[in-house]
Protein backbone atom coordinates (compact mmCIF):
# COMPACT_ATOMS: atom_id res chain seq x y z
CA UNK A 1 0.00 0.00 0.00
CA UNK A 2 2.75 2.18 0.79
CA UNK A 3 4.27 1.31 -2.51
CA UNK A 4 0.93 2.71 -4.49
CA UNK A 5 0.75 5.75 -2.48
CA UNK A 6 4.56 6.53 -3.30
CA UNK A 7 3.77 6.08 -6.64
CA UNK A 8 0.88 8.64 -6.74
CA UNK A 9 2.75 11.01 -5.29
CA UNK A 10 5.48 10.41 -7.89
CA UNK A 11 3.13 10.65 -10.41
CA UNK A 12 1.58 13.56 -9.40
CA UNK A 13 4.42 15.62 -9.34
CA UNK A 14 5.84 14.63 -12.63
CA UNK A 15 2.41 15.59 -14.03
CA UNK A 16 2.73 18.75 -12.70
CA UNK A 17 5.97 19.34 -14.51
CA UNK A 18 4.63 17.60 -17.55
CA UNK A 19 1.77 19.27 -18.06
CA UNK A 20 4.16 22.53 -17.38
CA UNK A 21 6.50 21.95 -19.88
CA UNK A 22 4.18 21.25 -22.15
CA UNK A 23 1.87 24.21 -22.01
CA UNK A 24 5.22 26.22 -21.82
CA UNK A 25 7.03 24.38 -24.93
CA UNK A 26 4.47 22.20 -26.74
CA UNK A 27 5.81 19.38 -29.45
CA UNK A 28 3.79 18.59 -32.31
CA UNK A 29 3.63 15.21 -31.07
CA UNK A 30 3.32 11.97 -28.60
CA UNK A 31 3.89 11.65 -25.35
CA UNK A 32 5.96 13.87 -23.40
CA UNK A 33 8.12 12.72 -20.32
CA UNK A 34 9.84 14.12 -17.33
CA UNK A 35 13.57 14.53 -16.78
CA UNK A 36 13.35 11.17 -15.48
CA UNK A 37 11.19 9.41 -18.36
CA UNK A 38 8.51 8.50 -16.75
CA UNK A 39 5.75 9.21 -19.46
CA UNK A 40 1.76 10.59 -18.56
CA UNK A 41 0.84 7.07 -19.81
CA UNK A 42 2.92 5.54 -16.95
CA UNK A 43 1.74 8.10 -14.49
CA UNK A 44 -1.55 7.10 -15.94
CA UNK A 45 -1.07 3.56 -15.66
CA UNK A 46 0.07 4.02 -11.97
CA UNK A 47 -2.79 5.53 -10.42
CA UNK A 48 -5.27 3.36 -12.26
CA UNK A 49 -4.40 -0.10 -11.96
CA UNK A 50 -6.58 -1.27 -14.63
CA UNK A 51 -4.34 0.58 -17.01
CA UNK A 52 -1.22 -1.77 -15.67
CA UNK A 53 -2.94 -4.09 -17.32
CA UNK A 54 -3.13 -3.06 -20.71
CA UNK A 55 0.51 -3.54 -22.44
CA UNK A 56 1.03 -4.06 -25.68
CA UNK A 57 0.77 -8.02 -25.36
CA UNK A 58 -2.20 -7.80 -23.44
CA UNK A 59 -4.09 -5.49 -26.21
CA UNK A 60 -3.23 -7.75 -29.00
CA UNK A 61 -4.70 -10.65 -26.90
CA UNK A 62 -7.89 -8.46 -27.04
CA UNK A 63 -7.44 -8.27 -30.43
CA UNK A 64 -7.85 -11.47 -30.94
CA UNK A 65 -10.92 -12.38 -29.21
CA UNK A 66 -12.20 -9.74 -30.59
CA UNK A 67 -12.12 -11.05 -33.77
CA UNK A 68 -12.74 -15.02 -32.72
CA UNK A 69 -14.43 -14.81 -28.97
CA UNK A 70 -13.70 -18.79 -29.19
CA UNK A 71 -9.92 -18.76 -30.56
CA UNK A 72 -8.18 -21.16 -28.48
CA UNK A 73 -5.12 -20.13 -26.11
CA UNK A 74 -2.79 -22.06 -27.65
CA UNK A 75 -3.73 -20.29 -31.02
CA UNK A 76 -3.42 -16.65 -29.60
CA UNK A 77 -0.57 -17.68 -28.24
CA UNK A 78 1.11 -18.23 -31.25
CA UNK A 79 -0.17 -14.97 -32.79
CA UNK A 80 1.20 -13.21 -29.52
CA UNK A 81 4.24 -14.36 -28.52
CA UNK A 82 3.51 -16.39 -25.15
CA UNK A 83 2.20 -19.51 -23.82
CA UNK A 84 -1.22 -21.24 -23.88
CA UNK A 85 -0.95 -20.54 -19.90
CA UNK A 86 -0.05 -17.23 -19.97
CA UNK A 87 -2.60 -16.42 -22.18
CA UNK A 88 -5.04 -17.92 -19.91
CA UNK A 89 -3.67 -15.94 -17.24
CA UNK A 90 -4.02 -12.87 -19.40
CA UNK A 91 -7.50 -13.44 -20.25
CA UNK A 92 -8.68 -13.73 -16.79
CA UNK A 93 -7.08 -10.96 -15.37
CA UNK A 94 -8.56 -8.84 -17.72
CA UNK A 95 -12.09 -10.48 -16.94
CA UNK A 96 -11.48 -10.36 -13.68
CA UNK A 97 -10.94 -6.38 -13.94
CA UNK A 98 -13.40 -5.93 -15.73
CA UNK A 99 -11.48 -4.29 -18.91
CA UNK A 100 -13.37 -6.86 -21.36
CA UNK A 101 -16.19 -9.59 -21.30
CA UNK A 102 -16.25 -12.83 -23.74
CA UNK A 103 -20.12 -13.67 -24.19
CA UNK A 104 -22.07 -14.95 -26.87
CA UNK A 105 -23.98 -12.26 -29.14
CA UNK A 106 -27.92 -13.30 -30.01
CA UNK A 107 -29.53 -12.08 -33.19
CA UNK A 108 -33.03 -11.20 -31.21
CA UNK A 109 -35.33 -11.65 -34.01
CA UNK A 110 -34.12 -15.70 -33.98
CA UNK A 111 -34.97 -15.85 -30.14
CA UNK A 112 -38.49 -14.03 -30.50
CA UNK A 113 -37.95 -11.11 -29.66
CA UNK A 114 -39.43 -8.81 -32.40
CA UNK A 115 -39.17 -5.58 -30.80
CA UNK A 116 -35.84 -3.93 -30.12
CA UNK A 117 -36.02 -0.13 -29.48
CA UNK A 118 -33.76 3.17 -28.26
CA UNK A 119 -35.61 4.87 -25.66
CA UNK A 120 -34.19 8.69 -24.62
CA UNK A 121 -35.59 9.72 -21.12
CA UNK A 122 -36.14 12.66 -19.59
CA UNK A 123 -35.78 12.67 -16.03
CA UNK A 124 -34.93 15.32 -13.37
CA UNK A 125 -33.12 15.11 -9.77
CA UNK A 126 -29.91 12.66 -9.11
CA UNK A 127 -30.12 10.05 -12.42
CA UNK A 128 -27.72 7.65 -10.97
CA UNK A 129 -31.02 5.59 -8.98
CA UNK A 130 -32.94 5.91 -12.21
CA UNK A 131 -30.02 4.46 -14.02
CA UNK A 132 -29.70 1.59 -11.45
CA UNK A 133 -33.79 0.76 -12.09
CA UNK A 134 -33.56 0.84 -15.52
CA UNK A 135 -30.34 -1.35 -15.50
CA UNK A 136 -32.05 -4.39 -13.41
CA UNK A 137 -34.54 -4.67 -16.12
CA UNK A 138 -34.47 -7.95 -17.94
CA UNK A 139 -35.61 -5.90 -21.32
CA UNK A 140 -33.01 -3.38 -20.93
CA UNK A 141 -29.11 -4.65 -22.31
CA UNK A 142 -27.67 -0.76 -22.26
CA UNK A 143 -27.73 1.89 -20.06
CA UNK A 144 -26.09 5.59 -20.20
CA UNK A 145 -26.13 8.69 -19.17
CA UNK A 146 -26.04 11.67 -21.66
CA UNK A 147 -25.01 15.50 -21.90
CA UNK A 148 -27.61 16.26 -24.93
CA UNK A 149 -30.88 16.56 -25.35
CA UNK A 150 -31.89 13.57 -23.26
CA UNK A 151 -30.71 12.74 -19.82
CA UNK A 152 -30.60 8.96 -19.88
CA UNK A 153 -30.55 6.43 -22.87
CA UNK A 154 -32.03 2.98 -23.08
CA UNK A 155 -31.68 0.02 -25.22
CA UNK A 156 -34.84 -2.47 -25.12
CA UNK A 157 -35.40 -5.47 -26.41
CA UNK A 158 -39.05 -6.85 -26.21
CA UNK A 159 -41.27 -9.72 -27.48
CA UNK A 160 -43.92 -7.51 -29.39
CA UNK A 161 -45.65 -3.68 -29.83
CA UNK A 162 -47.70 -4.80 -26.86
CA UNK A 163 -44.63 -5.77 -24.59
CA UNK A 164 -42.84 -2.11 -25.54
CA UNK A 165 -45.70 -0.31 -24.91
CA UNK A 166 -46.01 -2.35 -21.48
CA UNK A 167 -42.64 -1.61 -20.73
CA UNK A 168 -42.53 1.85 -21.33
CA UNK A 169 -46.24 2.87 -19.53
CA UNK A 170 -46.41 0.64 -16.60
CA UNK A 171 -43.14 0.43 -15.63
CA UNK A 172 -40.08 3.10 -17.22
CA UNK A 173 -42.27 6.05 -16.93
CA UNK A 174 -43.04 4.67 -13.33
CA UNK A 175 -39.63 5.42 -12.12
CA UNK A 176 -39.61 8.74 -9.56
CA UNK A 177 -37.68 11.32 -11.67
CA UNK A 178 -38.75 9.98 -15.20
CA UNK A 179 -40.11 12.93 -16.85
CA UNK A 180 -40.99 11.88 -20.12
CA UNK A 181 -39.63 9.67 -22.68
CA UNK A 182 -39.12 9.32 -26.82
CA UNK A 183 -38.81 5.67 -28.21
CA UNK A 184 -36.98 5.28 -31.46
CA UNK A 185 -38.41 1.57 -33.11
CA UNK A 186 -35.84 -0.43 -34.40
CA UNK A 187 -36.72 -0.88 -38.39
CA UNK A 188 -33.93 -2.46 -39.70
CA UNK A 189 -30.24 -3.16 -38.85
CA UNK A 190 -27.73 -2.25 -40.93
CA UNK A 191 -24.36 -2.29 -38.62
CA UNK A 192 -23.21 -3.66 -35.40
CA UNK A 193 -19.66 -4.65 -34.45
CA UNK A 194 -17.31 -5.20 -30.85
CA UNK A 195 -14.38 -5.30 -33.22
CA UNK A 196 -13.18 -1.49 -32.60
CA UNK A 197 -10.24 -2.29 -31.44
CA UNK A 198 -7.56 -1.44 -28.88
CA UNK A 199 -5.37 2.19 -28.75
């Protein structure tokens, strides 16, 4: 513990100077570092230890299951470099802290559900317990907040019209702080990927 605090303090000094320098003599480009070296992305990676996770190994692991969710270990080990243990290891450190998720994506339509709709809400007062509601819905799979014309953001997906329409009058616009909402009905899909990548 003592070991983490030093490092924040580290940190936060040679961000200080950093972000000095920089504003004082700015360079065109990447990452600037102290007199010592230390980078922002290691002060970064210091005081959140998620970041400690993501090296350049780890993110081409990622990589990989994010184009093949089932690609083997010993397979991605070959494309990276390590072990089919170390890969395991990888994998479920980076599950374990939270950075990704490996689960299995459903076309809706082929499990009945022949609904799916983006719902904006407007609510008023502290959104975070509206959020939590809306999140512990089964017919809700995403949840955020937003700075633009709507305060919170829904994703549904529901059986039929009739479901929806249950959904949204008995029970969304039931929530304490839900204002009013705007449903936009799904007509037809055109894109969806998890492949974005890693930076």
């Amino acid at each position: 513990m003592r070991a983490i605090l030093s490092d924040r303090r580290r940190c936060d000094k040679r961000f200080r100077r950093v972000v000095t320098f920089s504003q004082r003599k700015p360079r065109a480009s990447g990452l600037r570092a102290d007199a010592s070296g230390t980078t922002l992305s290691a002060c970064a990676a210091a005081l959140n230890p998620r970041l400690r996770l993501l090296d350049a190994v780890s993110k081409a692991i990622i990589e990989q299951l994010q184009r093949d969710g089932r690609m083997p270990y010993a397979a991605i080990g070959k494309a990276v470099g390590l072990s089919e243990a170390a890969v395991r290891q990888r994998v479920q450190r980076l599950i374990d802290n939270g950075v990704m998720q490996i689960v299995a994506v459903t076309d809706p339509l082929q499990l009945g559900f022949a609904r799916q709709a983006m719902i904006g809400i407007h609510a008023e007062g502290d959104l975070d317990p509206i959020a939590e509601q809306l999140a512990k819905m089964s017919e809700v799979d995403y949840v955020i907040l937003t700075a633009g014309s709507f305060d919170v953001m829904v994703e549904v997906v529901c059986e039929s019209d009739d479901h929806l329409l249950e959904l949204l009058s008995k029970r969304i616009r039931a929530i304490d702080g839900v204002r009013g909402t705007e449903s936009f009905v799904y007509l037809k899909l055109h894109k969806q990927t998890y492949s974005w990548g890693v930076r």
